[in-house]
Protein backbone atom coordinates (compact mmCIF):
# COMPACT_ATOMS: atom_id res chain seq x y z
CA UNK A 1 -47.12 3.76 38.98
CA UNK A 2 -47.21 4.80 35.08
CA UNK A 3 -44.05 6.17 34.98
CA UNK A 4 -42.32 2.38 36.34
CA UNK A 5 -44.57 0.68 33.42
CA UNK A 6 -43.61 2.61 31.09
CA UNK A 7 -39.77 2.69 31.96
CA UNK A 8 -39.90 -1.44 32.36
CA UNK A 9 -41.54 -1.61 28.79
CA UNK A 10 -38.75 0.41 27.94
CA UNK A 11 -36.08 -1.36 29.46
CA UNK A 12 -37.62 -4.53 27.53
CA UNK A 13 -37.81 -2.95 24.46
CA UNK A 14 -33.95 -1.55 24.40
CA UNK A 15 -32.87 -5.08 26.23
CA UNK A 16 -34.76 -7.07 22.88
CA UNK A 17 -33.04 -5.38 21.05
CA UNK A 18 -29.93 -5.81 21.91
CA UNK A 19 -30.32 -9.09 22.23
CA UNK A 20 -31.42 -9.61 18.76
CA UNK A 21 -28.64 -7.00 17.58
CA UNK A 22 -25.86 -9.74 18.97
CA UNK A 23 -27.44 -12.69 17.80
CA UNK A 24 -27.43 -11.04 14.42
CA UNK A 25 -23.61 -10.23 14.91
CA UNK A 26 -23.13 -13.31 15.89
CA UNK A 27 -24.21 -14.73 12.79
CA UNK A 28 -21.43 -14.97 10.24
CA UNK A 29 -21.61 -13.31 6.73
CA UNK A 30 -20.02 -12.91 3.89
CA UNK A 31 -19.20 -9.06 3.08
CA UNK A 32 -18.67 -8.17 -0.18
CA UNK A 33 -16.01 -5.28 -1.06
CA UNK A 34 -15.07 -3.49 -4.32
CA UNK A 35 -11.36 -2.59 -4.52
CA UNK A 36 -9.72 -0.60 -7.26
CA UNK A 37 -5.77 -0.83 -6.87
CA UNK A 38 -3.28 1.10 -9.33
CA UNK A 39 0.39 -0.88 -8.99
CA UNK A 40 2.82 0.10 -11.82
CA UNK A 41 3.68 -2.01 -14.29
CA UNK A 42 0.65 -3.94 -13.68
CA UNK A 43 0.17 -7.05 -16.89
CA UNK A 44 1.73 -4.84 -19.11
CA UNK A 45 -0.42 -1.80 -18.37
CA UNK A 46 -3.62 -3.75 -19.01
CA UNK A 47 -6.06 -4.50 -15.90
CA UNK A 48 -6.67 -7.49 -14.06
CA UNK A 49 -9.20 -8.79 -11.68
CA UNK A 50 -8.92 -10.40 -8.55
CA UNK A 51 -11.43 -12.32 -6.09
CA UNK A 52 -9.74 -12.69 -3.01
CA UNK A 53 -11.49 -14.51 0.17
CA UNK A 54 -10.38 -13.27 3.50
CA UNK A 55 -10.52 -15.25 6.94
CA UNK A 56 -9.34 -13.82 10.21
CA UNK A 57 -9.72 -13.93 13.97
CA UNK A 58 -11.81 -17.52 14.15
CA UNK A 59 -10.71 -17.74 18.03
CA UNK A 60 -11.81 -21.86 17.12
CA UNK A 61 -11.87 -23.23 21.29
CA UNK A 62 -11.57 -26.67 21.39
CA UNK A 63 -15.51 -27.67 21.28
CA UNK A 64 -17.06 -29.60 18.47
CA UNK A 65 -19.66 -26.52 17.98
CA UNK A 66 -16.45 -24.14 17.09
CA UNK A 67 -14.80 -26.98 14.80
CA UNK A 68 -18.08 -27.12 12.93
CA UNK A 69 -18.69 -23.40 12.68
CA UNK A 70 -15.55 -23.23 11.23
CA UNK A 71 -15.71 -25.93 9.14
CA UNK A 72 -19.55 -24.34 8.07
CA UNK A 73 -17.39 -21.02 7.21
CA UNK A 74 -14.92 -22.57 5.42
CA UNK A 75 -17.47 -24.67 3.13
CA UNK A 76 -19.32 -21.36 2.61
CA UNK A 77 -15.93 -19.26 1.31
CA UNK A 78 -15.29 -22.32 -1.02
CA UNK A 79 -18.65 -22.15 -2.71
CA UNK A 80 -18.43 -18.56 -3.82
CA UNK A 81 -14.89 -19.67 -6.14
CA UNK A 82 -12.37 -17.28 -4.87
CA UNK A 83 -8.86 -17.06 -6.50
CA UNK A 84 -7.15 -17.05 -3.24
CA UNK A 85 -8.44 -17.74 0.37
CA UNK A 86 -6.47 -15.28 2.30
CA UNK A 87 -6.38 -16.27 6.64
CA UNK A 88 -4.84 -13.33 8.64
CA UNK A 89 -4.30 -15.08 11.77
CA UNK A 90 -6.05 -15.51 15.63
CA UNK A 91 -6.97 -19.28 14.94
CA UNK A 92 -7.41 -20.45 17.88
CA UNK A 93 -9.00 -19.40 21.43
CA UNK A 94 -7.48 -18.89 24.53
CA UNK A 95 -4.55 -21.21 25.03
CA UNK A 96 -4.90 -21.06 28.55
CA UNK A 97 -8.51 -22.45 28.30
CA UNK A 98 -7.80 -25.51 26.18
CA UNK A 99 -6.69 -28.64 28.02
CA UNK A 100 -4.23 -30.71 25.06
CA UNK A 101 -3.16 -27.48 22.93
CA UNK A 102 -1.11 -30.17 20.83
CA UNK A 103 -4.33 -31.82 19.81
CA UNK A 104 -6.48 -28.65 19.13
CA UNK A 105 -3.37 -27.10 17.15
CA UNK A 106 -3.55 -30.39 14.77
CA UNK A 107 -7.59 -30.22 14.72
CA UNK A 108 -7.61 -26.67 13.47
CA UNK A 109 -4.77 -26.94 10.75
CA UNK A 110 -6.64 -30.16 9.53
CA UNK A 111 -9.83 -28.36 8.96
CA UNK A 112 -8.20 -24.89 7.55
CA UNK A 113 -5.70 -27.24 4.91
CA UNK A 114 -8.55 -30.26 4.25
CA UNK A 115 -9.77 -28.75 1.16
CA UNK A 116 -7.00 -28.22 -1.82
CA UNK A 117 -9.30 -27.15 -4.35
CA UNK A 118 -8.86 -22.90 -4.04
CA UNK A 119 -4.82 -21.60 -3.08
CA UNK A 120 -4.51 -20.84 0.48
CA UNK A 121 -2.00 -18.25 1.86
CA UNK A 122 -1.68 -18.36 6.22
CA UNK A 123 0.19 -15.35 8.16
CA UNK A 124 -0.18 -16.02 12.44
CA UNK A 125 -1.87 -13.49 14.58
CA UNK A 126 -0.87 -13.01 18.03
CA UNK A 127 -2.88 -15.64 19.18
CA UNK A 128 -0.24 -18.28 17.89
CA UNK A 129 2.16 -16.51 19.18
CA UNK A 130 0.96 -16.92 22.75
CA UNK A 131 0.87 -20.83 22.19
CA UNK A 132 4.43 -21.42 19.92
CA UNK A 133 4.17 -19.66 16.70
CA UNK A 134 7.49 -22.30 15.75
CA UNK A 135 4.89 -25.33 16.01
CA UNK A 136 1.91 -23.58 14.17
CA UNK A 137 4.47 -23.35 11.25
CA UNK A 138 5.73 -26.49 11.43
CA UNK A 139 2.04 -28.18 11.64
CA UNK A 140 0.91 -25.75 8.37
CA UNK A 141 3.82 -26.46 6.45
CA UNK A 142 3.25 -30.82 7.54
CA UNK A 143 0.24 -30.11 6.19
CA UNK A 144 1.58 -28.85 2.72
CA UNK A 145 0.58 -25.23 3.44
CA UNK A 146 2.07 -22.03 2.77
CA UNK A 147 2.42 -20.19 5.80
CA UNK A 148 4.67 -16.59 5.72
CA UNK A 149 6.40 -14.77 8.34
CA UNK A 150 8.28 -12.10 7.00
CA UNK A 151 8.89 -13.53 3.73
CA UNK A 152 7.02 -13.48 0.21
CA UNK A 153 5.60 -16.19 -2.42
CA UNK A 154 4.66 -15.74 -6.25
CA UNK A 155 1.66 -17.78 -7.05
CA UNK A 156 -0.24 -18.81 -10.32
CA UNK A 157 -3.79 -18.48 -9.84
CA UNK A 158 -6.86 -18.80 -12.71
CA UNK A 159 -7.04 -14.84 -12.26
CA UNK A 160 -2.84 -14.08 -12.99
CA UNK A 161 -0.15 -13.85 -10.93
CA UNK A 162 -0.22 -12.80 -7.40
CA UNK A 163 2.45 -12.29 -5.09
CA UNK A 164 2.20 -12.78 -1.28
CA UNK A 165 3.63 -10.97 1.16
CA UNK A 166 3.42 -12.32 4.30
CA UNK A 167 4.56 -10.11 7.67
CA UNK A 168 4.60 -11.14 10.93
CA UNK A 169 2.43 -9.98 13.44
CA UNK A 170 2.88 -5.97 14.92
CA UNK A 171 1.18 -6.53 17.88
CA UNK A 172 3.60 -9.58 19.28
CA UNK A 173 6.42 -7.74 17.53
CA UNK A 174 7.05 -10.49 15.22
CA UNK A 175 7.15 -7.79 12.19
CA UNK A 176 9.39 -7.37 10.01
CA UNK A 177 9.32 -4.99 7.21
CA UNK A 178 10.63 -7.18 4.15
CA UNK A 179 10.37 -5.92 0.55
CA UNK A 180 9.35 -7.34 -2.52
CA UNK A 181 11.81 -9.72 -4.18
CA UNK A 182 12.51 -8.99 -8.18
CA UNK A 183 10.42 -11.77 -8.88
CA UNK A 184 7.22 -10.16 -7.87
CA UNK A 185 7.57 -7.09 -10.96
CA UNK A 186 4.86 -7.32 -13.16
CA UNK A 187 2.74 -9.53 -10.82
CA UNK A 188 -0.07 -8.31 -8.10
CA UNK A 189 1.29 -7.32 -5.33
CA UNK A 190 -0.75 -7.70 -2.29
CA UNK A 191 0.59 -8.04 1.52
CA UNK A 192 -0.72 -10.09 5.12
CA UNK A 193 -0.48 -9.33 8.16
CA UNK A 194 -2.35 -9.54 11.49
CA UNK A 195 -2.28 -5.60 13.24
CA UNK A 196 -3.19 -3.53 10.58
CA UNK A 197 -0.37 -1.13 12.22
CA UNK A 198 2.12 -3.33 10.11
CA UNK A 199 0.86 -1.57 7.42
CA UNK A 200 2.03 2.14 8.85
CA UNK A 201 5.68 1.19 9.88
CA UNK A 202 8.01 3.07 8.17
CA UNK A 203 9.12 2.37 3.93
CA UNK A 204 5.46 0.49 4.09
CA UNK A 205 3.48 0.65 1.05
CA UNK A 206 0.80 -0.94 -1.26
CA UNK A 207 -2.30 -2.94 -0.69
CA UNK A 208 -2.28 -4.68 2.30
CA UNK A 209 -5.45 -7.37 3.93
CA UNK A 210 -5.22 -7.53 8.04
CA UNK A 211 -7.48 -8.32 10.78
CA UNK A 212 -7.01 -8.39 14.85
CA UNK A 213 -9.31 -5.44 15.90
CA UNK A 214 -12.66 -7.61 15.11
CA UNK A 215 -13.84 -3.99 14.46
CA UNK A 216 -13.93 -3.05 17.93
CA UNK A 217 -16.29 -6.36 18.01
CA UNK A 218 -18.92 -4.24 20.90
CA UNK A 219 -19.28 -1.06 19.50
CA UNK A 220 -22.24 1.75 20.87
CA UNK A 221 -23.40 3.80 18.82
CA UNK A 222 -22.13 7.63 18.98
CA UNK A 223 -19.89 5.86 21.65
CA UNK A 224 -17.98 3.63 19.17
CA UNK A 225 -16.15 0.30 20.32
CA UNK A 226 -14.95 -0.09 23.67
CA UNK A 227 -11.38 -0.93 23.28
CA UNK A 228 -9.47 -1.68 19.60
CA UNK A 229 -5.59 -3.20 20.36
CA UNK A 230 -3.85 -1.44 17.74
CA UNK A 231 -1.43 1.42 17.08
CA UNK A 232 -2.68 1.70 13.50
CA UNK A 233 -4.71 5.07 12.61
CA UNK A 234 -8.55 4.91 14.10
CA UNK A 235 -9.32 5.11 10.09
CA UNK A 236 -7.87 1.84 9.11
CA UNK A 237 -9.48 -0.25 12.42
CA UNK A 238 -12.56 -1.75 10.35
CA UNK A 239 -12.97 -1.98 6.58
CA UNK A 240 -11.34 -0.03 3.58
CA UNK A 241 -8.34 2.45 4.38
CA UNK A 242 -6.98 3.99 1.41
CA UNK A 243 -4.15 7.04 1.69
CA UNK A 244 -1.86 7.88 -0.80
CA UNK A 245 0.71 5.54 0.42
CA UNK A 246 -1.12 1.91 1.24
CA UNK A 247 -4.85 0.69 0.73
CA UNK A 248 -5.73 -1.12 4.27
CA UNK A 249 -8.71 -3.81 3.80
CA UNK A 250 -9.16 -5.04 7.60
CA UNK A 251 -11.85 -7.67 8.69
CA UNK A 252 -13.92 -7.62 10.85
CA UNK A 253 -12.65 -11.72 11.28
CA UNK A 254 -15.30 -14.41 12.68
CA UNK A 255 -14.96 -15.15 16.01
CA UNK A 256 -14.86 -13.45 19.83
CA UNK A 257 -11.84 -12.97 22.19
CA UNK A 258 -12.77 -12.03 26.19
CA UNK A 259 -16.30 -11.94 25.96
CA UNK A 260 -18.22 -14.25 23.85
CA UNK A 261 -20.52 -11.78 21.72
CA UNK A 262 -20.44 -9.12 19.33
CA UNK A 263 -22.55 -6.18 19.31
CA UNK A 264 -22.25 -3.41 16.58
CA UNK A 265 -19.59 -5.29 15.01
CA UNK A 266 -20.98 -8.11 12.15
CA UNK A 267 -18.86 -11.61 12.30
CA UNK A 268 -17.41 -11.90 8.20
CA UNK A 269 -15.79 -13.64 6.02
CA UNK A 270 -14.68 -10.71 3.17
CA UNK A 271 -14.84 -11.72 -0.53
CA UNK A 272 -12.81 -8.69 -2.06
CA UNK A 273 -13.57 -8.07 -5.81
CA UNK A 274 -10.36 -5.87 -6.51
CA UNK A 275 -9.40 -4.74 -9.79
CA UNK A 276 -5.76 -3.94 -10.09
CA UNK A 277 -4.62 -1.20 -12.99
CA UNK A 278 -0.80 -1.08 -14.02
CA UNK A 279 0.87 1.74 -16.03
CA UNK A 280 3.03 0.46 -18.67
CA UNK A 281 6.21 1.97 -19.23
């Protein structure tokens, strides 16, 4: 009779646990990351510093709780004064699940563009491209923002000069492997895309921000996650990936896809603190 009181205490104790483990997951945080980035011919040689703010994977359904979380998130990313507010895509839920896509599409881009005060930079995940990747640029760009696919834009910000790369994304084969225009020399040089296996195709290089694999979003210890959707290396699926071809930063991104929890793998928002080094010629 000991030996089934004991094993239902247990069972309780490991079941609290992970209960409390995926409400903390659950919970959204901001994850602070130090970068350092050498690019050649770099602001003359001389070092710069960059605070870049990255959103991915907000899965937003069509519920006023999940337009309020992300509208909470967004608030959050704005108070800690970011130079850029990178989004790498999945920005809605299931399409299938949501009853006047039209109207959702419009709700999210609202929220995402509402605020003008910090640069914004959108690439789509494969999300949008499951509900008409053509309309989710159309609606950004109505709504004065700059979305990329395949295609690059040199911006001004407090910090210096960055240039954007934008790439579609892998997973949806929407990728394209365009290089950086003239314009970009003696700027930053940083690159979006969704599937961090963008960043591993072939004549690939430099720093690149991603998101997609939610970091496995369940993932057992000594087990590791269940299932990641990628064909990039098992080393860049979560966090910093640095080789001596590319640095890989890939979040860990807000929200759920299939099931609705996380376990092992925190929800974040990433503020990357990246100082970039240049060797003058």
């Amino acid at each position: 009779m000991k030996f089934f009181v004991w094993l239902f205490i247990i069972f309780a104790i490991l079941m609290s646990y992970i209960f409390i483990s995926v409400a903390i997951n659950m919970d959204t945080k901001m994850n602070e990351v130090d970068i350092w980035i050498d690019q050649q011919d770099v602001n003359d040689g001389e070092s710069q510093n960059f605070n870049i703010a990255v959103i991915g994977d907000t899965h937003t359904s069509a519920t006023d709780k999940d337009y309020l979380k992300l509208e909470e998130v967004l608030t959050e990313v704005e108070r800690a004064s970011p130079d850029l507010i990178a989004f790498v895509g999945d920005y809605t839920g299931s399409p299938g699940a949501i009853n006047d896509f039209e109207v959702h599409r419009k709700k999210i881009i609202n929220i995402l563009t509402e605020s003008k005060k910090t640069p914004k930079v959108f690439v789509l995940g494969n999300y949008e491209s499951y509900s008409d990747p053509e309309k989710w640029i159309e609606e950004f760009e109505t709504n004065g923002a700059i979305v990329l696919e395949n295609e690059t834009v040199l911006l001004e910000t407090d910090a210096g000069k960055i240039c954007i790369r934008g790439l579609g994304d892998y997973y949806t084969k929407r990728f394209r492997g365009v290089k950086f225009p003239e314009i970009c020399n003696n700027s930053f040089r940083t690159t979006l895309t969704h599937d961090p296996a963008g960043a591993f195709q072939e004549n690939m290089r430099g720093f690149f921000i991603s998101g997609h694999t939610h970091c496995g979003q369940i993932s057992f210890p000594f087990i590791g996650p269940l299932w990641v959707p990628t064909e990039a290396p098992e080393e860049a699926h979560c966090g910093l990936y640095q080789d001596n071809m590319r640095t890989v930063f890939t979040t860990s991104g807000v929200g759920t896809t299939i099931l609705p929890i996380r376990y092992g793998a925190q929800s974040n928002w990433d503020m990357l603190s990246i100082t970039v080094t240049g060797t003058s010629h």
